[in-house]
Protein backbone atom coordinates (compact mmCIF):
# COMPACT_ATOMS: atom_id res chain seq x y z
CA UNK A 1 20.74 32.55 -10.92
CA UNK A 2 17.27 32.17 -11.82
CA UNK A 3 16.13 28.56 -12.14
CA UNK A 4 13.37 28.17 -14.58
CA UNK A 5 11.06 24.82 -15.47
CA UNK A 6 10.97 23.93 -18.72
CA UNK A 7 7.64 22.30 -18.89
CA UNK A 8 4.24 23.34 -17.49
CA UNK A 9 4.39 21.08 -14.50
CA UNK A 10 6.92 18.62 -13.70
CA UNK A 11 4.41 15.23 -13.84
CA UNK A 12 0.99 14.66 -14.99
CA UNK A 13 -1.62 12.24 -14.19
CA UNK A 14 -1.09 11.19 -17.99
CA UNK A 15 2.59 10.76 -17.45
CA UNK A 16 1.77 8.67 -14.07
CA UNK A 17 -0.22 6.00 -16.55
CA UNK A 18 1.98 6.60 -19.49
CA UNK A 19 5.09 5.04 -16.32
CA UNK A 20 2.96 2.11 -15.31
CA UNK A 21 1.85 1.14 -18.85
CA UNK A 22 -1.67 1.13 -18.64
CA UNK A 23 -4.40 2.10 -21.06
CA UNK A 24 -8.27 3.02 -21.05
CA UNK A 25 -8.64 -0.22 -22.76
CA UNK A 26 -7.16 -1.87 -19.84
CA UNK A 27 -8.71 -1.16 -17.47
CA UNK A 28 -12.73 -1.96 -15.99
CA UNK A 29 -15.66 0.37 -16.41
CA UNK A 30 -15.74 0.55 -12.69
CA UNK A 31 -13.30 1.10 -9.85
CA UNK A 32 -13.43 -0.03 -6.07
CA UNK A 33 -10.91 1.63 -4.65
CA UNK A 34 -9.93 0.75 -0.91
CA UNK A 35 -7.21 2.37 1.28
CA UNK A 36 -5.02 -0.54 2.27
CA UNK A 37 -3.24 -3.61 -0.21
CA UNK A 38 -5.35 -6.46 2.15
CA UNK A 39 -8.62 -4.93 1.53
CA UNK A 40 -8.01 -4.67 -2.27
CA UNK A 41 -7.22 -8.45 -2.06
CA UNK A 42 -10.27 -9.36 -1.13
CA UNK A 43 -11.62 -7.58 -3.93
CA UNK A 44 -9.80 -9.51 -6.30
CA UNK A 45 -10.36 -12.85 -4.98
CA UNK A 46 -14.10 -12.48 -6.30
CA UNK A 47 -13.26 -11.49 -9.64
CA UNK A 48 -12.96 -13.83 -12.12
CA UNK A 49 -9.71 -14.00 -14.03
CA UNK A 50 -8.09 -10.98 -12.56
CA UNK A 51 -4.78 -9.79 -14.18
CA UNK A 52 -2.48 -7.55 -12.68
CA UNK A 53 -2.26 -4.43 -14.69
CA UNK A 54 0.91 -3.27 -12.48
CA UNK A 55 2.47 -3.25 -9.12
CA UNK A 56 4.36 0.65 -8.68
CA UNK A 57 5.71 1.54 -5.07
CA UNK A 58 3.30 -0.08 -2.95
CA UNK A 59 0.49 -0.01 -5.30
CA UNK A 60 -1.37 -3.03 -6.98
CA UNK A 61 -3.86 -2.72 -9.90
CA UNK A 62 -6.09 -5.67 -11.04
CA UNK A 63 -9.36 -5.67 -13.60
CA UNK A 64 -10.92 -9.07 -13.91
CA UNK A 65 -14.62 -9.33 -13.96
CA UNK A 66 -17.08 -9.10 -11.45
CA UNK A 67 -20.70 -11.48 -12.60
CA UNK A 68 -19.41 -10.07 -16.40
CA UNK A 69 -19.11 -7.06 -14.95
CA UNK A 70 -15.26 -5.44 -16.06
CA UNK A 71 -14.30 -4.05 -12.74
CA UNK A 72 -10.70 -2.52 -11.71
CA UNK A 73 -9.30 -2.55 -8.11
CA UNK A 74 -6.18 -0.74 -6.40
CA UNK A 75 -5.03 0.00 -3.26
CA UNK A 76 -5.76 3.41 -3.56
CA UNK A 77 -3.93 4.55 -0.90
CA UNK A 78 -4.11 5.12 3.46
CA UNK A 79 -3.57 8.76 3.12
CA UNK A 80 -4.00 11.52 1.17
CA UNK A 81 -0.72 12.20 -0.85
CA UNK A 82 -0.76 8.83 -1.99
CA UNK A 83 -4.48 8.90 -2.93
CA UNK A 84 -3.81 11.58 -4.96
CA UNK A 85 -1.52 9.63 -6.71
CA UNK A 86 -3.78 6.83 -7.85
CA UNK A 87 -6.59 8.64 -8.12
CA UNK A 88 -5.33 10.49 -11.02
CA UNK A 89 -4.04 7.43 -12.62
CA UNK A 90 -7.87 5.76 -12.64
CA UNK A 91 -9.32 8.84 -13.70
CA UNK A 92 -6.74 9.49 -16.69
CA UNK A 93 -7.36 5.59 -17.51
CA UNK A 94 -10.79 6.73 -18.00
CA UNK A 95 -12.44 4.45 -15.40
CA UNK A 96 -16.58 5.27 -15.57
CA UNK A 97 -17.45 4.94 -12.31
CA UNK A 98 -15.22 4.63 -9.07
CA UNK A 99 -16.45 3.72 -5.06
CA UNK A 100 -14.13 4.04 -2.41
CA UNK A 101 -14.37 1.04 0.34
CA UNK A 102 -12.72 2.33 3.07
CA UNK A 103 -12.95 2.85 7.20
CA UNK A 104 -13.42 6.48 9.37
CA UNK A 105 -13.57 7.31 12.59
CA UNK A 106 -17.18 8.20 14.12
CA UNK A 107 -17.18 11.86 15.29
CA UNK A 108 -20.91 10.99 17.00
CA UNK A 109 -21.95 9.07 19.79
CA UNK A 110 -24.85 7.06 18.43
CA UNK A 111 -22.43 6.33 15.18
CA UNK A 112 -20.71 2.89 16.75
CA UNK A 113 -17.77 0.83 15.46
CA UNK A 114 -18.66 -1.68 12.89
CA UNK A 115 -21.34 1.15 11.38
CA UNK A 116 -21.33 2.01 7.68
CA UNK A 117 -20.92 5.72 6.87
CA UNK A 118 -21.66 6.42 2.89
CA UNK A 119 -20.17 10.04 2.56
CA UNK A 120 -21.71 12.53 0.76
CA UNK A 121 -19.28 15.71 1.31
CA UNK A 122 -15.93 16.34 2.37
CA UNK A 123 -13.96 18.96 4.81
CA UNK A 124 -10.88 19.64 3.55
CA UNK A 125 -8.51 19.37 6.29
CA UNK A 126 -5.24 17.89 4.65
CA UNK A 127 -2.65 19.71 2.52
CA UNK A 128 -3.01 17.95 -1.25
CA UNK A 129 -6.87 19.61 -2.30
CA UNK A 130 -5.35 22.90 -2.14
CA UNK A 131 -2.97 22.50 -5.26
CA UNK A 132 -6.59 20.94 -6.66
CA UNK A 133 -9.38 23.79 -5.99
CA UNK A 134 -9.87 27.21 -4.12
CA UNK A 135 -10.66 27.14 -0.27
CA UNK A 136 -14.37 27.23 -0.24
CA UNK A 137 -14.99 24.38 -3.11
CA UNK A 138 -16.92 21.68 -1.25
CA UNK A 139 -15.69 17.90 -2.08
CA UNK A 140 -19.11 16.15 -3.07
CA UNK A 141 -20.03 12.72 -4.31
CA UNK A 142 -21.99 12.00 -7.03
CA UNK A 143 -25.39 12.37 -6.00
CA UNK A 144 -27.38 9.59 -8.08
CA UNK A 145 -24.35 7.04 -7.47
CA UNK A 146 -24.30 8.10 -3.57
CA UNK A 147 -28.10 7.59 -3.64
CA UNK A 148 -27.65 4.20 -5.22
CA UNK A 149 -25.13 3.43 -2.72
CA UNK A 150 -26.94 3.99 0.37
CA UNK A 151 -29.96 2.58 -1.09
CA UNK A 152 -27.96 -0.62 -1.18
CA UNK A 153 -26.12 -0.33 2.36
CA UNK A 154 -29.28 0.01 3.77
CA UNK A 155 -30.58 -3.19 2.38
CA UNK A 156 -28.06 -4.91 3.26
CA UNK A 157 -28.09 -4.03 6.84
CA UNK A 158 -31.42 -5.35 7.47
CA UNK A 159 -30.09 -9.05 7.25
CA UNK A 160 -29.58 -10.58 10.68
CA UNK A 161 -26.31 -11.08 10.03
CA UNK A 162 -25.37 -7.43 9.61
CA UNK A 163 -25.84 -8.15 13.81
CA UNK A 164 -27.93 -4.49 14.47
CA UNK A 165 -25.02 -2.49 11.69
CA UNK A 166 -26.66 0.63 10.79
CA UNK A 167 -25.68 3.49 8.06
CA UNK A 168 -25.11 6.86 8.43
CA UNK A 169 -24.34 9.52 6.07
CA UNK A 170 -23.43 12.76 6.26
CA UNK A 171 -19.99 14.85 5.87
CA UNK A 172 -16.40 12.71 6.35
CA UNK A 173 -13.46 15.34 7.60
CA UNK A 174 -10.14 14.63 5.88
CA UNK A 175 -6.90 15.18 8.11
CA UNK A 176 -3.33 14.56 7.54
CA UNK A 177 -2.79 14.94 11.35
CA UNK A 178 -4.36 12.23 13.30
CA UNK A 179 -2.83 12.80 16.58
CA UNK A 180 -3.98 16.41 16.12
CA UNK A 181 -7.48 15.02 16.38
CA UNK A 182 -7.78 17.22 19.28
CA UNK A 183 -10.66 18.37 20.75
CA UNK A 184 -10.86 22.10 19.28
CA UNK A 185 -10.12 20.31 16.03
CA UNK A 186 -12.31 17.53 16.68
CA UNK A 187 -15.17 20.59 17.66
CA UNK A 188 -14.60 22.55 14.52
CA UNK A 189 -15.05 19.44 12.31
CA UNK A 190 -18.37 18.41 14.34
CA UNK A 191 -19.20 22.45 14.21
CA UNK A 192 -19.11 22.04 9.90
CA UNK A 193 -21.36 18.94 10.15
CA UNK A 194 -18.63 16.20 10.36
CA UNK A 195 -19.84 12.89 11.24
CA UNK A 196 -16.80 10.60 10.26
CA UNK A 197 -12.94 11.54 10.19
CA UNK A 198 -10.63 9.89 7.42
CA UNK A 199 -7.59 10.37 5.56
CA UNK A 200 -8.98 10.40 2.31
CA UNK A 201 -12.13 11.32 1.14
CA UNK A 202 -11.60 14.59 0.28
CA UNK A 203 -9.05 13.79 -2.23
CA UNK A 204 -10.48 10.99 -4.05
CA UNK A 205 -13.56 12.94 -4.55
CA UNK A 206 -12.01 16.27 -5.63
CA UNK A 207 -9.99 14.88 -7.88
CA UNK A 208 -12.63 12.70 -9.14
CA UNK A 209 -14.83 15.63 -9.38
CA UNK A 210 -12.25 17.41 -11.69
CA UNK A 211 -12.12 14.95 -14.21
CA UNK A 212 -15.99 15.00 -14.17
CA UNK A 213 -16.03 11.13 -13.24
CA UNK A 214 -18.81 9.91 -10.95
CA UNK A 215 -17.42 8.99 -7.41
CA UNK A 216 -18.96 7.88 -3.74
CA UNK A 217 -17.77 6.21 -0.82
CA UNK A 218 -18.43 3.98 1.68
CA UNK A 219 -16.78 3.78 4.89
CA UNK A 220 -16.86 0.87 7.73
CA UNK A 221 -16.35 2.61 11.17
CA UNK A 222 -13.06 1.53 12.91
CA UNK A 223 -13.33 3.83 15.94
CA UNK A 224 -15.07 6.54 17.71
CA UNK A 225 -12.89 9.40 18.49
CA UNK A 226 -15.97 11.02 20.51
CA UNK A 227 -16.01 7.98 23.29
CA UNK A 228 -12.66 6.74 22.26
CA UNK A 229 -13.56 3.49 21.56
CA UNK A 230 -11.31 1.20 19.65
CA UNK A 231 -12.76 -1.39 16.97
CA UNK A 232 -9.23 -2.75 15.75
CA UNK A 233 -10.33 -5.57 18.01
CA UNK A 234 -13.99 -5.23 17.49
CA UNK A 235 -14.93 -8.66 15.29
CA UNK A 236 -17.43 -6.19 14.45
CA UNK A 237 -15.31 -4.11 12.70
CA UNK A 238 -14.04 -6.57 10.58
CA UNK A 239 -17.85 -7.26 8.94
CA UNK A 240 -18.28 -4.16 8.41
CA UNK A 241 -15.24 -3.84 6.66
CA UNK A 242 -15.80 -7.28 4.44
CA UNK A 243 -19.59 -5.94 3.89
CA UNK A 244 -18.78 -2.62 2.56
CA UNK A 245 -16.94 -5.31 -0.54
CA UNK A 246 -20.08 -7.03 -0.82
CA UNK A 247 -22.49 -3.88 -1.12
CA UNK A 248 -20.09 -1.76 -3.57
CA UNK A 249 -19.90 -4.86 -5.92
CA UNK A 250 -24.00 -5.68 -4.97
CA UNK A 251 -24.52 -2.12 -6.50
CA UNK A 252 -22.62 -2.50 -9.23
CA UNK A 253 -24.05 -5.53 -10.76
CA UNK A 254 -27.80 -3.25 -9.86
CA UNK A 255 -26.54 -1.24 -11.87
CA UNK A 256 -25.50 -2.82 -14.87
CA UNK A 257 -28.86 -5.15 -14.35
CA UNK A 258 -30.80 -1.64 -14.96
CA UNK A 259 -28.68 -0.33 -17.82
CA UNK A 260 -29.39 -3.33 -19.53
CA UNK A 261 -33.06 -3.18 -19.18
CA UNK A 262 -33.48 0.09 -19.90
């Protein structure tokens, strides 16, 4: 017996919004997007008046305002299936702008834990951008925003208290496998100009790049699978990771500042 659908596809990013009730209306002209529900938190605790748009599975949405500034947050997800998954639902709520604060792996020596890596392409090495785009489209950032971005990261390191951080950028390789993060793999990464490792950066920004919405990332480095070093006990770390907050929502009110004065 032949089993056939009887729609197109069997769930849309529309139908994803349309189940959590939420509208364009409802939602912030900009996103920060982090991986995990703790990071998102502290988003939220400097917005003013945040409501909670919805809480589905383990995700959390709040928009509140950021210096008058509407501004959305949700724990976008750690990996990439479930980035997927709320990365179509901010893009079909017709966010503007989104930035994803989230942490990589260094895949250089001289990039050390508690670094900031803004990304400005993406390897695809997990199994959701495939059902997205063809094998040789290149997940990219938005240029101007990514510009913007690092602009601001690098400012911001240059207080003492960013304690000698520096920023990279470069390419961020996206696996589903990280305890395949062998060396061959590792090698062929490096090989395609990979200087972080994540679990979701190729996502977010392909899917982000297919609704046409402007997109970058920032990353704070939690590791460095070259040396093997460990940061989940690096105090270091954990600034980077608050910064990263700080410079996303830093940029945003920059930019707003200029829109109004132009």
């Amino acid at each position: 017996m032949t089993t056939q659908m009887r729609k197109e596809v069997h769930m849309t990013g529309q139908d994803l919004m349309n189940m959590v009730q939420l509208r364009p209306k409802d939602v912030g002209k900009y996103a920060l997007v982090p991986g995990p529900k703790e990071r998102a938190d502290a988003v939220v605790k400097k917005l003013k008046n945040p409501v909670k748009n919805f809480s589905f599975m383990e995700y959390t949405m709040y928009t509140g305002r950021y210096e008058g500034i509407p501004l959305t947050t949700i724990n976008g997800g750690r990996f990439a299936a479930d980035t997927a998954i709320t990365t179509e639902i901010l893009c079909n709520a017709q966010v503007k702008a989104m930035i994803r604060v989230g942490s990589c792996g260094a895949l250089r020596e001289d990039v050390r834990v508690g670094d900031l890596v803004v990304a400005a392409t993406a390897l695809k090495g997990e199994g959701v951008t495939q059902y997205y785009v063809n094998k040789d489209f290149v997940p990219t950032a938005d240029a101007e925003l990514t510009q913007d971005l690092l602009e601001a990261a690098q400012k911001a390191v240059k207080s003492p208290l960013a304690l000698g951080r520096r920023v990279h950028t470069g390419c961020c390789w996206t696996t589903d496998a990280i305890l395949k993060e062998t060396r061959e793999n590792v090698e062929k990464a490096v090989a395609q100009g990979a200087v972080a490792v994540d679990m979701v950066t190729a996502v977010f920004l392909t899917i982000c790049q297919s609704y046409k919405i402007p997109a970058a990332v920032i990353m704070a480095v939690s590791d460095n699978v070259i040396t093997g070093e460990m940061g989940f006990l690096n105090p270091g770390y954990y600034m980077a990771e608050a910064s990263i907050v700080d410079i996303a929502l830093s940029l945003i009110k920059q930019l707003e500042l200029e829109r109004v004065e132009r």
